[in-house]
PDB file of N, CA and C in Angstrom:
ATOM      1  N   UNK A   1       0.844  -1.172   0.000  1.00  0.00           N
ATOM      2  CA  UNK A   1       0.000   0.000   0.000  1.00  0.00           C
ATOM      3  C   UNK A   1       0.891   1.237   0.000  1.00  0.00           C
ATOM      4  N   UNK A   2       0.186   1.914  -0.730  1.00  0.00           N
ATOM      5  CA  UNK A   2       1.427   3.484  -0.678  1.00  0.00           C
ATOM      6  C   UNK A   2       0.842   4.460   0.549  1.00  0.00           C
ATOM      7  N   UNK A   3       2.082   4.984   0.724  1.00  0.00           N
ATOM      8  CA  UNK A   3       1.956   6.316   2.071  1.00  0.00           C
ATOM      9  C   UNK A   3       0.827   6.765   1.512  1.00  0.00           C
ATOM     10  N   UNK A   4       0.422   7.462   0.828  1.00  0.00           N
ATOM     11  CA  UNK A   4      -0.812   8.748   0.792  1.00  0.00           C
ATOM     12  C   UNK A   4      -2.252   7.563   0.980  1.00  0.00           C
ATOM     13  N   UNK A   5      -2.497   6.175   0.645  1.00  0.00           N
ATOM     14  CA  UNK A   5      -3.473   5.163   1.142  1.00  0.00           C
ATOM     15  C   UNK A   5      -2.944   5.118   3.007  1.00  0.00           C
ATOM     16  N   UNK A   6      -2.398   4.815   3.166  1.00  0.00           N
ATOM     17  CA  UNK A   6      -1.960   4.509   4.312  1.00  0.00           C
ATOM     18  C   UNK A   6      -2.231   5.673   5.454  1.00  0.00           C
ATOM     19  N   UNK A   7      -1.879   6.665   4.954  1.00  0.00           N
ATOM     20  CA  UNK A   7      -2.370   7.732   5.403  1.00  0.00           C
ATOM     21  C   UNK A   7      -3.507   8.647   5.800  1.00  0.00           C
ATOM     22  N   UNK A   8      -4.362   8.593   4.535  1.00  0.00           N
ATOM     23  CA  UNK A   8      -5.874   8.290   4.688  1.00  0.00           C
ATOM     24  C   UNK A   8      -6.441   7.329   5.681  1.00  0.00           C
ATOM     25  N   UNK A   9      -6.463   6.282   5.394  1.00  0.00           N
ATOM     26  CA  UNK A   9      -6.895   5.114   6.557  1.00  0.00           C
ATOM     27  C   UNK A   9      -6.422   5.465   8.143  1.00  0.00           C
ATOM     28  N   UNK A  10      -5.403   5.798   8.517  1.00  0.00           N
ATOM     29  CA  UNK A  10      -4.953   6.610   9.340  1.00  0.00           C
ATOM     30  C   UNK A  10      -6.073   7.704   9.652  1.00  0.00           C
ATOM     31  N   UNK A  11      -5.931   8.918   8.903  1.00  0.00           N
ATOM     32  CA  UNK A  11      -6.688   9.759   9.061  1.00  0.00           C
ATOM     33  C   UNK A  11      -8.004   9.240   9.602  1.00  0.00           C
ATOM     34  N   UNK A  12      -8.615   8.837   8.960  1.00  0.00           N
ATOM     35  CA  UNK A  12     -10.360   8.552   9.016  1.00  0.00           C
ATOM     36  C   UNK A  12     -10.191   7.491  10.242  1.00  0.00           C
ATOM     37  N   UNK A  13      -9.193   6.649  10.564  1.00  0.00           N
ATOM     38  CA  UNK A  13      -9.772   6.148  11.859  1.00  0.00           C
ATOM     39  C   UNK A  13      -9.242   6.751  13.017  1.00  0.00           C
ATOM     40  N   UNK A  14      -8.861   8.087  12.981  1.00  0.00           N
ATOM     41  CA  UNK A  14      -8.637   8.889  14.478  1.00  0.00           C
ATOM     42  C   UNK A  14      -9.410   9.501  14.460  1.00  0.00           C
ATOM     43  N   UNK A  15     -10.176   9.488  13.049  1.00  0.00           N
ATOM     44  CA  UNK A  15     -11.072  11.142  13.197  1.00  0.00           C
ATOM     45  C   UNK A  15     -12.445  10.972  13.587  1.00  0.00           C
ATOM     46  N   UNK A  16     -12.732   9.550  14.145  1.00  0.00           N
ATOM     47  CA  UNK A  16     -13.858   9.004  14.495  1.00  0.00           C
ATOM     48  C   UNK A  16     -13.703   8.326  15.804  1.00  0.00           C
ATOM     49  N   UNK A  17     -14.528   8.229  16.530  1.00  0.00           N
ATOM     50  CA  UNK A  17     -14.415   7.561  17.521  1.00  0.00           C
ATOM     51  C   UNK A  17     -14.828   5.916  16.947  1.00  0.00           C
ATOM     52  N   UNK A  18     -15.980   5.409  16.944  1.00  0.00           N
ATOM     53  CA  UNK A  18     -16.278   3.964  16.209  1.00  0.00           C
ATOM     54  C   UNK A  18     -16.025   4.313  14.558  1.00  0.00           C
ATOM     55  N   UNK A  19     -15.595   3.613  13.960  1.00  0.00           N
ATOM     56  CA  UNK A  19     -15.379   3.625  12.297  1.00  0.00           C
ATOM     57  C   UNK A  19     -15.556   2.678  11.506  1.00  0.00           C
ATOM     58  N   UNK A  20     -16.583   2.232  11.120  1.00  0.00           N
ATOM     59  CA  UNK A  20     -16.519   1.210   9.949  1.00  0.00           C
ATOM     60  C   UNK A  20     -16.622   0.948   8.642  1.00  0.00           C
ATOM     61  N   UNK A  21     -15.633   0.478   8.222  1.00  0.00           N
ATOM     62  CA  UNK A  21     -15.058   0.081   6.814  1.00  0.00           C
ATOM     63  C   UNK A  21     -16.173  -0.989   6.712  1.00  0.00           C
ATOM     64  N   UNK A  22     -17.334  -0.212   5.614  1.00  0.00           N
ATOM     65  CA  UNK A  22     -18.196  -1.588   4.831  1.00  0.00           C
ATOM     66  C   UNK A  22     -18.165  -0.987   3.590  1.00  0.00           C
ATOM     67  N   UNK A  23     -19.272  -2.189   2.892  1.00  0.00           N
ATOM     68  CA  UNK A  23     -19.823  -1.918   1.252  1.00  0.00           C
ATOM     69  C   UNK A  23     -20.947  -1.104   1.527  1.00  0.00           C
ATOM     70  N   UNK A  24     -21.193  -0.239   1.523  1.00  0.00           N
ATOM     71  CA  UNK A  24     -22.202   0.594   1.786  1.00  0.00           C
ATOM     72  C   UNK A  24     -22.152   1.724   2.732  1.00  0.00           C
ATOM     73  N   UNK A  25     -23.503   2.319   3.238  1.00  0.00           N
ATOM     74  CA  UNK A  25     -23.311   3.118   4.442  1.00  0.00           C
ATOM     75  C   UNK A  25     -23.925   2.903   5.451  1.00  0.00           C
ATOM     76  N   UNK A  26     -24.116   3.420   6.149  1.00  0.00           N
ATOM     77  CA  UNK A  26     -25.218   2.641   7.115  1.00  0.00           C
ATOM     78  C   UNK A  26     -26.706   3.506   7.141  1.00  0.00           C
ATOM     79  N   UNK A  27     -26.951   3.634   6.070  1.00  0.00           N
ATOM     80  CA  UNK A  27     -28.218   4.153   5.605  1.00  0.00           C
ATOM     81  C   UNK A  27     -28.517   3.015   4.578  1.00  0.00           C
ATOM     82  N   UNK A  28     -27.516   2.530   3.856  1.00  0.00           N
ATOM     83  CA  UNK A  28     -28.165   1.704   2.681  1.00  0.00           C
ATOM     84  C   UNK A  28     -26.605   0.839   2.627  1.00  0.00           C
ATOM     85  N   UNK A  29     -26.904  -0.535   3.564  1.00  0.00           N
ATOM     86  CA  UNK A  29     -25.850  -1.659   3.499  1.00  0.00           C
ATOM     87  C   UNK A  29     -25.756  -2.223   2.159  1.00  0.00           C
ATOM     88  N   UNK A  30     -24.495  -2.005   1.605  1.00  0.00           N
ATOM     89  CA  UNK A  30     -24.461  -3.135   0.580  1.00  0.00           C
ATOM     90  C   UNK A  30     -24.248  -4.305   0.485  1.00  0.00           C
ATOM     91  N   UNK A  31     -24.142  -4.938   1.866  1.00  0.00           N
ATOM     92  CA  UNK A  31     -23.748  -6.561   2.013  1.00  0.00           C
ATOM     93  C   UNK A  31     -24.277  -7.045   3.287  1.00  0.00           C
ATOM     94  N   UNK A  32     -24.923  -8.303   3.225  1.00  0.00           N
ATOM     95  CA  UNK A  32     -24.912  -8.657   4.434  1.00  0.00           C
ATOM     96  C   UNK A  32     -24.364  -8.496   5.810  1.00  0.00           C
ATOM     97  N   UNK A  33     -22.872  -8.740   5.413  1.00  0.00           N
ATOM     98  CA  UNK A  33     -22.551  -8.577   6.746  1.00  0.00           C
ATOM     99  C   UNK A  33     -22.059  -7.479   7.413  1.00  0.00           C
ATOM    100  N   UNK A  34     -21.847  -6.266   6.615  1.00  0.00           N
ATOM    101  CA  UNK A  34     -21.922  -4.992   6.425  1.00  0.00           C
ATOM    102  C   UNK A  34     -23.244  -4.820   7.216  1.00  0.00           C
ATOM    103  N   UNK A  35     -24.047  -5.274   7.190  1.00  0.00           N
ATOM    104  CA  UNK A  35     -25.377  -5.294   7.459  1.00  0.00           C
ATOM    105  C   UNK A  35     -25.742  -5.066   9.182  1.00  0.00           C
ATOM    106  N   UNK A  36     -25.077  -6.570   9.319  1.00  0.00           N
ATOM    107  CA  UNK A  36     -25.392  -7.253  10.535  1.00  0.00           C
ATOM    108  C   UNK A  36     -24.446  -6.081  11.619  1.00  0.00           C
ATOM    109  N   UNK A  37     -23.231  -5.454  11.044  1.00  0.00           N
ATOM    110  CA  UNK A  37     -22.574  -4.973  11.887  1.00  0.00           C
ATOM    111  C   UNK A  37     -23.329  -3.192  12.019  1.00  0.00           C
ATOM    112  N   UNK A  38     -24.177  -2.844  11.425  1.00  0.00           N
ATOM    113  CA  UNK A  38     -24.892  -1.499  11.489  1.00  0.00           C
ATOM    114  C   UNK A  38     -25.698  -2.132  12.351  1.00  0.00           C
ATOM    115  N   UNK A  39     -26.475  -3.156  12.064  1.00  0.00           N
ATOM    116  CA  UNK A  39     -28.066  -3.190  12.894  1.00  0.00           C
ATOM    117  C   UNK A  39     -27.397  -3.406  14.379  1.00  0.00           C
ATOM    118  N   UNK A  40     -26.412  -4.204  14.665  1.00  0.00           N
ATOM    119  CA  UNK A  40     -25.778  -4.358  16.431  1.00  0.00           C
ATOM    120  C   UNK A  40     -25.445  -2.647  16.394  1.00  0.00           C
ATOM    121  N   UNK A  41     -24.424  -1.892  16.050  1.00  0.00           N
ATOM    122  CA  UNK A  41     -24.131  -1.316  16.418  1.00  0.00           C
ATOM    123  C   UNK A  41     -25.501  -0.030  17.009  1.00  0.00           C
ATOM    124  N   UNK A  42     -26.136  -0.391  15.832  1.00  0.00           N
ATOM    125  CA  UNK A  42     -27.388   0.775  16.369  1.00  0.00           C
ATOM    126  C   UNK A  42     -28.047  -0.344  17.340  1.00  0.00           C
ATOM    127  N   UNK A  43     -28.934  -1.294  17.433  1.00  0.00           N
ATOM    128  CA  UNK A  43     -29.040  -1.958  18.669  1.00  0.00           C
ATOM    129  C   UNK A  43     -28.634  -1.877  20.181  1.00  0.00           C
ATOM    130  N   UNK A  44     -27.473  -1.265  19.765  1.00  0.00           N
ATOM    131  CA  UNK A  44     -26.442  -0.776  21.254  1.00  0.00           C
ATOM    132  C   UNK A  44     -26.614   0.424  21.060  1.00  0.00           C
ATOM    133  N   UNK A  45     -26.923   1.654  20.471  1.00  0.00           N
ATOM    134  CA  UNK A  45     -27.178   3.084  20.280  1.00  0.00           C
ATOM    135  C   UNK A  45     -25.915   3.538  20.316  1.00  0.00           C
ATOM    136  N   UNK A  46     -25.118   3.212  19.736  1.00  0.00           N
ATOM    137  CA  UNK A  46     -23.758   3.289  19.875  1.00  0.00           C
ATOM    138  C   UNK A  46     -23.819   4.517  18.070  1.00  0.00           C
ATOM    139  N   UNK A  47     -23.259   5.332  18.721  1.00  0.00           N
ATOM    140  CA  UNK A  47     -23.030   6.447  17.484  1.00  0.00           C
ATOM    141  C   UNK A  47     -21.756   6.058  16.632  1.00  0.00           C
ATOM    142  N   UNK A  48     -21.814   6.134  15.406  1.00  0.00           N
ATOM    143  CA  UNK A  48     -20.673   5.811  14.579  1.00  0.00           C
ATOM    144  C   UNK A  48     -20.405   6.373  13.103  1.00  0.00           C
ATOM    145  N   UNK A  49     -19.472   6.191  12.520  1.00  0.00           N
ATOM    146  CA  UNK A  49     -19.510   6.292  11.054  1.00  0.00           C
ATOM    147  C   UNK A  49     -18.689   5.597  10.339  1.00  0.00           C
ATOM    148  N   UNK A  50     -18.994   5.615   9.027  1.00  0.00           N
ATOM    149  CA  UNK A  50     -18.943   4.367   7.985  1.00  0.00           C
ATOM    150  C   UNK A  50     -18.160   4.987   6.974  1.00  0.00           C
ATOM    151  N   UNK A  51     -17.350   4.255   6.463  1.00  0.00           N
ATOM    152  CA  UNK A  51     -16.298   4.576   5.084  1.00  0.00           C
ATOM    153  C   UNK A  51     -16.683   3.361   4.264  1.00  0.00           C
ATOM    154  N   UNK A  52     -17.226   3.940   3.067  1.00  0.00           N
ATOM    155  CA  UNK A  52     -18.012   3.097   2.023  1.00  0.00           C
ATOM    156  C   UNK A  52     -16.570   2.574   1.205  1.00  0.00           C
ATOM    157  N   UNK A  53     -16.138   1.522   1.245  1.00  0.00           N
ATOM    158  CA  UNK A  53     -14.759   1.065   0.539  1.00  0.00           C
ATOM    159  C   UNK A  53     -15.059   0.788  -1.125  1.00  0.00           C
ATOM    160  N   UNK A  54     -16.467   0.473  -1.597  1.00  0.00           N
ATOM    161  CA  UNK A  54     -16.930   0.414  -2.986  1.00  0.00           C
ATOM    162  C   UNK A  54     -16.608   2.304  -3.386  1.00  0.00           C
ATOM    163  N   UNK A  55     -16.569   2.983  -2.352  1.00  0.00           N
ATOM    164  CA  UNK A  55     -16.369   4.018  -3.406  1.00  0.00           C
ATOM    165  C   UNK A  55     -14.937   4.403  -3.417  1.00  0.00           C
ATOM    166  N   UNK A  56     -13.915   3.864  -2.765  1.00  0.00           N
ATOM    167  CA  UNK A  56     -12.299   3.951  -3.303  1.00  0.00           C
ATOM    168  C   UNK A  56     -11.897   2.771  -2.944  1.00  0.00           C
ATOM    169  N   UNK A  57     -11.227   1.966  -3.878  1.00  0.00           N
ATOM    170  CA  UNK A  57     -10.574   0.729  -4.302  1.00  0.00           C
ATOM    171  C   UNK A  57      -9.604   0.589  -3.671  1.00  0.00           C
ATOM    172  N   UNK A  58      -8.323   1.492  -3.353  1.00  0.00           N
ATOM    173  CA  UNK A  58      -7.280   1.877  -3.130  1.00  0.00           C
ATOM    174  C   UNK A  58      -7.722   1.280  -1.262  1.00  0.00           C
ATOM    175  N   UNK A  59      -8.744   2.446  -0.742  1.00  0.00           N
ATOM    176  CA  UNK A  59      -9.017   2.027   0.359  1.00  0.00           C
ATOM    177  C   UNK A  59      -9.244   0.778   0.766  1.00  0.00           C
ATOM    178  N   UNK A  60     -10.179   0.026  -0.289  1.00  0.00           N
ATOM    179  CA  UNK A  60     -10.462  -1.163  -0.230  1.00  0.00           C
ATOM    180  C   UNK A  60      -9.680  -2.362   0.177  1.00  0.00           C
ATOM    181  N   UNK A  61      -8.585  -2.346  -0.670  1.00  0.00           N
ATOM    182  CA  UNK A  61      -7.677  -3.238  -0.466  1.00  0.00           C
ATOM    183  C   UNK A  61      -6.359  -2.631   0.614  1.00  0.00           C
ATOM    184  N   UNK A  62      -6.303  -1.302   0.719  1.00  0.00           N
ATOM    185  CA  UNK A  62      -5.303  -1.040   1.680  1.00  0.00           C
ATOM    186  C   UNK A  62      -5.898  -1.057   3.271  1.00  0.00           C
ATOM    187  N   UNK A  63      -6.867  -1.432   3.259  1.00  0.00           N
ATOM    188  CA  UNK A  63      -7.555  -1.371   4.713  1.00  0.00           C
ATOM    189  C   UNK A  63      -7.369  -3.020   5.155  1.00  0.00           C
ATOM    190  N   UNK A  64      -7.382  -3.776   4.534  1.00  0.00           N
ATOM    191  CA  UNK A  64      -7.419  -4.846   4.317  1.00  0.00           C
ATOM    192  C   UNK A  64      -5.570  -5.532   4.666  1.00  0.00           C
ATOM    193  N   UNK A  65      -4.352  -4.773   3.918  1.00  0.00           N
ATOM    194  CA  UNK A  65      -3.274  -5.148   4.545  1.00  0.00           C
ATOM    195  C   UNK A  65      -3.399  -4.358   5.777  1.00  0.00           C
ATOM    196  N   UNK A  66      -3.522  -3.089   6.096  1.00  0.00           N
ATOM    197  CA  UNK A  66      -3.262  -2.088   7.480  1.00  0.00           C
ATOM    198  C   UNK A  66      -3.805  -3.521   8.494  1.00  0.00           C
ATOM    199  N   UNK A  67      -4.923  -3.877   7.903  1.00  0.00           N
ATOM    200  CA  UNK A  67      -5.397  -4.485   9.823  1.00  0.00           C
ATOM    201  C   UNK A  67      -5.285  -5.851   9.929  1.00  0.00           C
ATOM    202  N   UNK A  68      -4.540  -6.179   8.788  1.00  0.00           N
ATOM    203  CA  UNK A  68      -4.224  -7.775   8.251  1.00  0.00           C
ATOM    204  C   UNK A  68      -5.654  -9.026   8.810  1.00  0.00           C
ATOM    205  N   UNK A  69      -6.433  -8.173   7.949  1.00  0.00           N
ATOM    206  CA  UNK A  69      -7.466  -8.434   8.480  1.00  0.00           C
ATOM    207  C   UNK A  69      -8.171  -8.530   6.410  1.00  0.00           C
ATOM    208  N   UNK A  70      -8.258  -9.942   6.083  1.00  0.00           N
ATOM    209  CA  UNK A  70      -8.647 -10.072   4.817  1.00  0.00           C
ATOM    210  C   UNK A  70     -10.280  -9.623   4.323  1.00  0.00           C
ATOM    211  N   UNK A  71     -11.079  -9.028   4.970  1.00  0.00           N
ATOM    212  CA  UNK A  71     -12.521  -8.789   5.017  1.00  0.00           C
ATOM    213  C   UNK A  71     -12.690  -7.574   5.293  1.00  0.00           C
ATOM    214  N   UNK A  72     -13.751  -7.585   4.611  1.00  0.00           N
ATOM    215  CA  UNK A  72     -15.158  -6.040   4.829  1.00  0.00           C
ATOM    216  C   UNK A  72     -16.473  -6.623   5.683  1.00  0.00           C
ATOM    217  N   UNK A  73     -16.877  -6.076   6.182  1.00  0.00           N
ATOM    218  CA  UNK A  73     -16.637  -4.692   7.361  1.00  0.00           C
ATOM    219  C   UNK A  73     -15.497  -5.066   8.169  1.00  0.00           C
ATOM    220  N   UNK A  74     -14.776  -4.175   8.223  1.00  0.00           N
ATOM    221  CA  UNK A  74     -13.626  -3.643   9.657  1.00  0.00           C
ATOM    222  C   UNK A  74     -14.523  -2.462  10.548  1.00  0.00           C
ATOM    223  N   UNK A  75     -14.276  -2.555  11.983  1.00  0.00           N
ATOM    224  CA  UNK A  75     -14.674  -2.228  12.839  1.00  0.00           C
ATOM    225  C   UNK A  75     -13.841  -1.586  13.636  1.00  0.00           C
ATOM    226  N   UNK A  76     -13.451  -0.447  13.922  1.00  0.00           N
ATOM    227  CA  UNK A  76     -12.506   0.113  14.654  1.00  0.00           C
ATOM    228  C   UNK A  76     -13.048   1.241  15.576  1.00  0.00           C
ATOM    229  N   UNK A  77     -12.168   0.615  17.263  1.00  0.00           N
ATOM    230  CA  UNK A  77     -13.057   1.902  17.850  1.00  0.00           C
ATOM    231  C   UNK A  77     -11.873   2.490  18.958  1.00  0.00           C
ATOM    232  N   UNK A  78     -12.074   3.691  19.107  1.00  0.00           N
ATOM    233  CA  UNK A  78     -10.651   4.497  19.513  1.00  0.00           C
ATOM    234  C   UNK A  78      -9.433   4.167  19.223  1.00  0.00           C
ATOM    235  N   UNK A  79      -9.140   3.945  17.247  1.00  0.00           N
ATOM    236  CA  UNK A  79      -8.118   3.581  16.622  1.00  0.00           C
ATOM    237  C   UNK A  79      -7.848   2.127  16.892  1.00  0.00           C
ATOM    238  N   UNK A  80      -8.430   1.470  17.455  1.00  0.00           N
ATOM    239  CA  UNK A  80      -8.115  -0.364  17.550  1.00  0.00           C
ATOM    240  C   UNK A  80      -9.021  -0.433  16.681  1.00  0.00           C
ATOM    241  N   UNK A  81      -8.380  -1.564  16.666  1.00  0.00           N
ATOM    242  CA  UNK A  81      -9.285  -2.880  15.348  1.00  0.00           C
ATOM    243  C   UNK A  81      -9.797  -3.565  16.564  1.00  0.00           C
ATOM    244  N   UNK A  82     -10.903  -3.689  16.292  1.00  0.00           N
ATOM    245  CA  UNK A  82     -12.168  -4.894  16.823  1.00  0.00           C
ATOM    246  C   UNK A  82     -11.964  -5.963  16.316  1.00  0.00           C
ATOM    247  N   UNK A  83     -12.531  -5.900  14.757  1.00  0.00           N
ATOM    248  CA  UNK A  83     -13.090  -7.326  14.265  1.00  0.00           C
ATOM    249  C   UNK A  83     -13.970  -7.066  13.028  1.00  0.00           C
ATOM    250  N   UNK A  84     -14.614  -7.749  12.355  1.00  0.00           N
ATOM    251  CA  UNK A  84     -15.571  -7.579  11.177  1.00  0.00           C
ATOM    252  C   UNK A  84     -17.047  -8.784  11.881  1.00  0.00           C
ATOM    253  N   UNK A  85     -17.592  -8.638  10.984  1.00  0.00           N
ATOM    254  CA  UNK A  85     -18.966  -9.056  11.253  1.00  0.00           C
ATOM    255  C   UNK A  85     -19.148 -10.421  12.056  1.00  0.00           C
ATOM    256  N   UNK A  86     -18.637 -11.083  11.542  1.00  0.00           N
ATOM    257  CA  UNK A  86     -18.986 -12.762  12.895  1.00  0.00           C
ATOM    258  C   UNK A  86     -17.963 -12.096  14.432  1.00  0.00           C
ATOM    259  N   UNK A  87     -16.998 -11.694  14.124  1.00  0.00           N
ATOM    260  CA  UNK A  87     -16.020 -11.017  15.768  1.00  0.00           C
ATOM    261  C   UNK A  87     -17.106  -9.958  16.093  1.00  0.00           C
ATOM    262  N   UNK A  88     -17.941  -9.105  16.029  1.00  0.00           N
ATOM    263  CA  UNK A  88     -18.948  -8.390  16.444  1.00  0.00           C
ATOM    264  C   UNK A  88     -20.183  -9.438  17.020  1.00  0.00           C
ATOM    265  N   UNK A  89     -20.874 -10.423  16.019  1.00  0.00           N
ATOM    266  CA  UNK A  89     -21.840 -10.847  16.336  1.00  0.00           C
ATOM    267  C   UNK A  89     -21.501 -11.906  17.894  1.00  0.00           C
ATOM    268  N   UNK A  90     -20.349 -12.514  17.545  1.00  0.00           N
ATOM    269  CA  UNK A  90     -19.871 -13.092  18.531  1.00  0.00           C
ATOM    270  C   UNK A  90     -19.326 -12.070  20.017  1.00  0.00           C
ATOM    271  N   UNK A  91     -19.219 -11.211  20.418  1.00  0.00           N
ATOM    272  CA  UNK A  91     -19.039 -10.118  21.131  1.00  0.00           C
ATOM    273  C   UNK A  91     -20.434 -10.008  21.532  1.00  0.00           C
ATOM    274  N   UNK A  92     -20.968  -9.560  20.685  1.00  0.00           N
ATOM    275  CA  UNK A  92     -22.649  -8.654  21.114  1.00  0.00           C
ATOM    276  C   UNK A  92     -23.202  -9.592  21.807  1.00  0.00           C
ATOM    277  N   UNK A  93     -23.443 -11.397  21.486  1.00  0.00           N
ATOM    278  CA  UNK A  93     -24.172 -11.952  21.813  1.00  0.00           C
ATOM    279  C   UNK A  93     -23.811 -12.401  23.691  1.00  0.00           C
ATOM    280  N   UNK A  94     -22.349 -11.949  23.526  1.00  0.00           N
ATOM    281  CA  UNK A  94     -21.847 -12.038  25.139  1.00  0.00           C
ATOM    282  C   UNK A  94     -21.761 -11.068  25.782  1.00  0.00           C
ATOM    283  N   UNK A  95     -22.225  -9.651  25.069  1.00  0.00           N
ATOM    284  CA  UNK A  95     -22.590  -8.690  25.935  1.00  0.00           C
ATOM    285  C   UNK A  95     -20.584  -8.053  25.921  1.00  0.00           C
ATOM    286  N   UNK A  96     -19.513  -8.972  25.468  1.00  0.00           N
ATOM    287  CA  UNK A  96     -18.054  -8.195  25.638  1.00  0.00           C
ATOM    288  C   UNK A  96     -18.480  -6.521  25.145  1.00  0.00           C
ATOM    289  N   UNK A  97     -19.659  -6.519  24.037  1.00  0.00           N
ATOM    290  CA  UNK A  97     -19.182  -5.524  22.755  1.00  0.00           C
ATOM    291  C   UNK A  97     -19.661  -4.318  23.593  1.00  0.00           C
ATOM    292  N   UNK A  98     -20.969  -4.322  24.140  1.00  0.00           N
ATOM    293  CA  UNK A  98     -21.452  -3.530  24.724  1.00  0.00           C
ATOM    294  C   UNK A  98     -20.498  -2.901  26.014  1.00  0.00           C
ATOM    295  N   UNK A  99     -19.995  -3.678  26.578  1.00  0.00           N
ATOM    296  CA  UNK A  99     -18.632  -3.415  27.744  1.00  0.00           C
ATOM    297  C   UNK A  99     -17.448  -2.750  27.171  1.00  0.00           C
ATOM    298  N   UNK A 100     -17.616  -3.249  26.314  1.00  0.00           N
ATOM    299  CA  UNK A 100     -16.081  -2.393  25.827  1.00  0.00           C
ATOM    300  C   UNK A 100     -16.002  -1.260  24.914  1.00  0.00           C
ATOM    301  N   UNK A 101     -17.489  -1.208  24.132  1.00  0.00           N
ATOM    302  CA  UNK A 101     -17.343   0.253  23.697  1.00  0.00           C
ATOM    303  C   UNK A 101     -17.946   1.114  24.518  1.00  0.00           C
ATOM    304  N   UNK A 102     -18.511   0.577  25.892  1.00  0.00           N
ATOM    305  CA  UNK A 102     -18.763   1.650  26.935  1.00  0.00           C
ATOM    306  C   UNK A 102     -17.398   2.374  27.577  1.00  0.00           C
ATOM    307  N   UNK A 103     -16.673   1.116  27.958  1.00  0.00           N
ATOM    308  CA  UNK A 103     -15.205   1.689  28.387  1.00  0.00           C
ATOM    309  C   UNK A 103     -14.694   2.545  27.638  1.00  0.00           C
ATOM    310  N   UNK A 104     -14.643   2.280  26.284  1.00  0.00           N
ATOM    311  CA  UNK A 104     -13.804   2.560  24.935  1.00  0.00           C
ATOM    312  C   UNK A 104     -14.497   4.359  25.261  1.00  0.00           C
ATOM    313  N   UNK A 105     -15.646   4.425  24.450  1.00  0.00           N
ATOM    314  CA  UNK A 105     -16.301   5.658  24.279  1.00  0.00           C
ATOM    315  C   UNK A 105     -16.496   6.811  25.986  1.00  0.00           C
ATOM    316  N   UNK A 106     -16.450   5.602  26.922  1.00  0.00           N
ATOM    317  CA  UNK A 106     -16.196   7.145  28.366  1.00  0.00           C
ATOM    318  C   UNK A 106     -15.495   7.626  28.877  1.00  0.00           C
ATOM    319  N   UNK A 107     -13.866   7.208  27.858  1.00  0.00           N
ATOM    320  CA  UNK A 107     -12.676   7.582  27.960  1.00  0.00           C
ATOM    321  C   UNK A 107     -12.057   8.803  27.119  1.00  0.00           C
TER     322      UNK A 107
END
C-alpha cells in the first residue's frame, strides 16, 4: 500500500471515535454482513460512522493489509481494530461488545 493510502486510513480512523469500513453506508448496506454490523451497532445506540470502501478501491484493499485483516466490514473503535462481522456478532451476543465500547467511548 502506498503512504498517501496509508495515510488516509490513518486519518479517518482517528477522526472518528467507532469507524466502519463496509460496502455501503449505514443508511443503505451493501452486504450482508456490512449489514449485521450497522443493525448491532445501532441496537447498542452506539453512534458511529462508515467509510463506504466500494467508493475507493485503493481504500479497499489497503484497509485490508493495514489491519491484516482479509474482510469487509472492519470495525474500529478508539483507533483499535475490533473485528468484522462474525467477531462483532460473537461479542454482542456475550454482551463483551457492549462493555467495551462503553469503556472505549467514556474515555
Amino acid at each position: 500500500m502506498d503512504s498517501d493510502t496509508r495515510s488516509k486510513i490513518e486519518v479517518l480512523i482517528n477522526s472518528h471515535p467507532v469507524l466502519v469500513f463496509m460496502k455501503g453506508t449505514k443508511l443503505m448496506p451493501q452486504c450482508g454482513f456490512s449489514n449485521n454490523v450497522v443493525q448491532i451497532l445501532n441496537a447498542l445506540g452506539i453512534s458511529f460512522e462508515t467509510f463506504d470502501v466500494l467508493s475507493d478501491m485503493e481504500v479497499r484493499q489497503g484497509i485490508k493489509e493495514f489491519s491484516n485483516w482479509p474482510t469487509i466490514p472492519q470495525v474500529y473503535v478508539k483507533g483499535e481494530f475490533i473485528g468484522g462481522s462474525d467477531i462483532l456478532i460473537e461479542m454482542y451476543n456475550s454482551g463483551e461488545l457492549k462493555e467495551k465500547l462503553e469503556i472505549a467511548l467514556a474515555s
